[in-house]
C-alpha atoms as a PDB file:
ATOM      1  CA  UNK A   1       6.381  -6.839  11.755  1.00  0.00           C
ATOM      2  CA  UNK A   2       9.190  -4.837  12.544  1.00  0.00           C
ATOM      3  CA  UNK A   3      11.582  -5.950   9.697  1.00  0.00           C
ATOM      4  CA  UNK A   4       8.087  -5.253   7.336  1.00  0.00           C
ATOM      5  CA  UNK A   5       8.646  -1.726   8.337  1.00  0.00           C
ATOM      6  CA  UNK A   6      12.284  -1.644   7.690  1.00  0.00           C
ATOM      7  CA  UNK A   7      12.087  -3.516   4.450  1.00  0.00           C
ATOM      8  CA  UNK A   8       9.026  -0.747   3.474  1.00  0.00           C
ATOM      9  CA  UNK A   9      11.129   2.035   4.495  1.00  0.00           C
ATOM     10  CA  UNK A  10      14.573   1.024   2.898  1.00  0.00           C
ATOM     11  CA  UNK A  11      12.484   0.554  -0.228  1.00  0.00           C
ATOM     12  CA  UNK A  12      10.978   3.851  -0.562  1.00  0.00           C
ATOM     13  CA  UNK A  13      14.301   5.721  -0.286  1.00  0.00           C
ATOM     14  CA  UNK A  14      16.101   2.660  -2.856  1.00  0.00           C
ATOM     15  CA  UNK A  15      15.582   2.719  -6.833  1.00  0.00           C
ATOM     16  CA  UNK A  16      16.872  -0.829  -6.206  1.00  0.00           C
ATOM     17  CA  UNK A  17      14.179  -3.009  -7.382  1.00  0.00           C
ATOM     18  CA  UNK A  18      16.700  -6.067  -6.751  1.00  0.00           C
ATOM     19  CA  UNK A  19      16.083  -4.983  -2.978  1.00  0.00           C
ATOM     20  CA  UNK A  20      12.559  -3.926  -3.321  1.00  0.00           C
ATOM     21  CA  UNK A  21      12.111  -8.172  -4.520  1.00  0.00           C
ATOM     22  CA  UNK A  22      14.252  -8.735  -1.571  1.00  0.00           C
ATOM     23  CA  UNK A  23      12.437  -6.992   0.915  1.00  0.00           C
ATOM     24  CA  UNK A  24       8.812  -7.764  -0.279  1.00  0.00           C
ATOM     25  CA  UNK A  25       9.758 -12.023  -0.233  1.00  0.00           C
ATOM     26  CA  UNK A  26      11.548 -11.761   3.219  1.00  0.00           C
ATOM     27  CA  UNK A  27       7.951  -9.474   4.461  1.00  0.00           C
ATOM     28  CA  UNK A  28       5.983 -12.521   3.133  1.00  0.00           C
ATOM     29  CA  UNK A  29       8.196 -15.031   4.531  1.00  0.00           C
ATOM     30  CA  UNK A  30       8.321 -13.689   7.709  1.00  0.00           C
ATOM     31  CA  UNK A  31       4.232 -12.941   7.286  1.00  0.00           C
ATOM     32  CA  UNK A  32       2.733 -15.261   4.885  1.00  0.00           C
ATOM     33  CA  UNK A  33      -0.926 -13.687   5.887  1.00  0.00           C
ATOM     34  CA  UNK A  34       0.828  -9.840   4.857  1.00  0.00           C
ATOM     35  CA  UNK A  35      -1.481  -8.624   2.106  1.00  0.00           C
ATOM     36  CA  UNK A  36       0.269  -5.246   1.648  1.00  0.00           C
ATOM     37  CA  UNK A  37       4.151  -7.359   0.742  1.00  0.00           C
ATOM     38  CA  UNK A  38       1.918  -9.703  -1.495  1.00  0.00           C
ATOM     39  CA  UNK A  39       0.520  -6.675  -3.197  1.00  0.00           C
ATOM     40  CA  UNK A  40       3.936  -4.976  -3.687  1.00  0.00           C
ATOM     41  CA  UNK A  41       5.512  -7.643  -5.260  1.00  0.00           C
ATOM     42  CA  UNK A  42       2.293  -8.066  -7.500  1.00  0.00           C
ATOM     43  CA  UNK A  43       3.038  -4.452  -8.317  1.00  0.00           C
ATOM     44  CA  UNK A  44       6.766  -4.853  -9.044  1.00  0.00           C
ATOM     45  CA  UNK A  45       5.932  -8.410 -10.894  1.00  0.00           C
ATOM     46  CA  UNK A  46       4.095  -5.947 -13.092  1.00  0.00           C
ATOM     47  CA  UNK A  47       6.631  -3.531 -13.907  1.00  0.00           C
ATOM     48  CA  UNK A  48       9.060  -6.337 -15.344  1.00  0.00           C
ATOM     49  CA  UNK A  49       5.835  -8.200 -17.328  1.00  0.00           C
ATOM     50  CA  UNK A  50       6.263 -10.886 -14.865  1.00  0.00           C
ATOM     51  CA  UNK A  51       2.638 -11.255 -15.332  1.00  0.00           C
ATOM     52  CA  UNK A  52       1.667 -14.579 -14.096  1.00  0.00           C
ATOM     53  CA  UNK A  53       3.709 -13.984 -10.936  1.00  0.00           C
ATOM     54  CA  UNK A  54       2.152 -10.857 -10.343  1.00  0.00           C
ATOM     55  CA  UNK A  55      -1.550 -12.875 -10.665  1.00  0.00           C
ATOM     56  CA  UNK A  56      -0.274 -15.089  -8.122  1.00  0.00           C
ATOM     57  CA  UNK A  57       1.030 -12.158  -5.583  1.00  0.00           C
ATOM     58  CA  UNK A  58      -2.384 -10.487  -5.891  1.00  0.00           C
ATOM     59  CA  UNK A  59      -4.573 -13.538  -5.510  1.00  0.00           C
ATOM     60  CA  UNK A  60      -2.513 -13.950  -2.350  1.00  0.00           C
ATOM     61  CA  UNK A  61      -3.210 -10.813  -1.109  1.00  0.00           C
ATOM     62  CA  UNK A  62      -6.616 -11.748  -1.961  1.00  0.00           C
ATOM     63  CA  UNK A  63      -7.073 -14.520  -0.126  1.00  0.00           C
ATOM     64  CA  UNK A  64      -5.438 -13.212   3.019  1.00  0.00           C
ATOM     65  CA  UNK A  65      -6.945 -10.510   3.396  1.00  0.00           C
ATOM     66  CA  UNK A  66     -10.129 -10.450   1.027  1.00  0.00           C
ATOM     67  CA  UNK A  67     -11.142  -6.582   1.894  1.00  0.00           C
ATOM     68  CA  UNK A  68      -7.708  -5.071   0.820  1.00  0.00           C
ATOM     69  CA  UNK A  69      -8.468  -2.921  -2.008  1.00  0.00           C
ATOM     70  CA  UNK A  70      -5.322  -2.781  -3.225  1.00  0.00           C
ATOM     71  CA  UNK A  71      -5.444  -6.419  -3.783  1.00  0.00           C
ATOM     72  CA  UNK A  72      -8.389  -6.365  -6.175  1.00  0.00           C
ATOM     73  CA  UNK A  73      -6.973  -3.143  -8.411  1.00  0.00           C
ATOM     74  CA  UNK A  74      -3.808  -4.534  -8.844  1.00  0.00           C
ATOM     75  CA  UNK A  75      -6.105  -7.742 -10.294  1.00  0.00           C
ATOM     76  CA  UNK A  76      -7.392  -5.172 -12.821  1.00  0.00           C
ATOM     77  CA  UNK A  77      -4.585  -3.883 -13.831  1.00  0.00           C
ATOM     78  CA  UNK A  78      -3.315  -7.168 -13.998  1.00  0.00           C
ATOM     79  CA  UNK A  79      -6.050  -8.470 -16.233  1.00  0.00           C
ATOM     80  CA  UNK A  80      -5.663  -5.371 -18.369  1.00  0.00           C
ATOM     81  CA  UNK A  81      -1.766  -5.833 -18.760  1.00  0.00           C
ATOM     82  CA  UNK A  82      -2.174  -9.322 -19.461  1.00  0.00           C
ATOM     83  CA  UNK A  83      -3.892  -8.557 -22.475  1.00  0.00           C
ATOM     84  CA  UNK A  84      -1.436  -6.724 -23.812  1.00  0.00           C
ATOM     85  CA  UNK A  85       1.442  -9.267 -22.729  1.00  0.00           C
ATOM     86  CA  UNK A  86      -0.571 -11.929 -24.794  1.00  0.00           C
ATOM     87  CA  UNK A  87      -1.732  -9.636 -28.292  1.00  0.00           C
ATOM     88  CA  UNK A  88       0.538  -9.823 -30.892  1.00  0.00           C
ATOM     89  CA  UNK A  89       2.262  -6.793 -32.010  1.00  0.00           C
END
């Protein structure tokens, strides 16, 4: 739990998103059942229109911990993204 913290905390004072991916794989790694490092890598997944990795990060976070809220609105963003990732322009 202790390098979750340290991972969370050296990301929120990095624009690194190389060590944000770092940090938020090595949290799940370490803590497979770690909804909130599942979640954030959803999130980042989403920011570089990774979007079927980021449906797999949230329905992690899902499944491990079903009540996490941030779980299910990433999922709707998600499903709203996606359909922009799959119109044509």
């Amino acid at each position: 739990m202790l390098y979750n913290q340290t991972c969370d905390l050296n990301v929120l004072v990095s624009d690194d998103d190389a060590l944000a991916q770092h940090c938020f794989i090595k949290s799940v790694e370490l803590d497979a059942s770690n909804a909130v490092g599942w979640c954030n890598l959803g999130f980042l997944y989403l920011k570089y229109k990774e979007a079927l990795l980021a449906h797999k990060a949230f329905s992690k976070a899902q499944s491990v911990q079903p009540l996490y809220a941030y779980s299910w609105t990433g999922q709707v963003i998600w499903r709203n993204t996606h359909k922009r990732f799959r119109e044509p322009t």
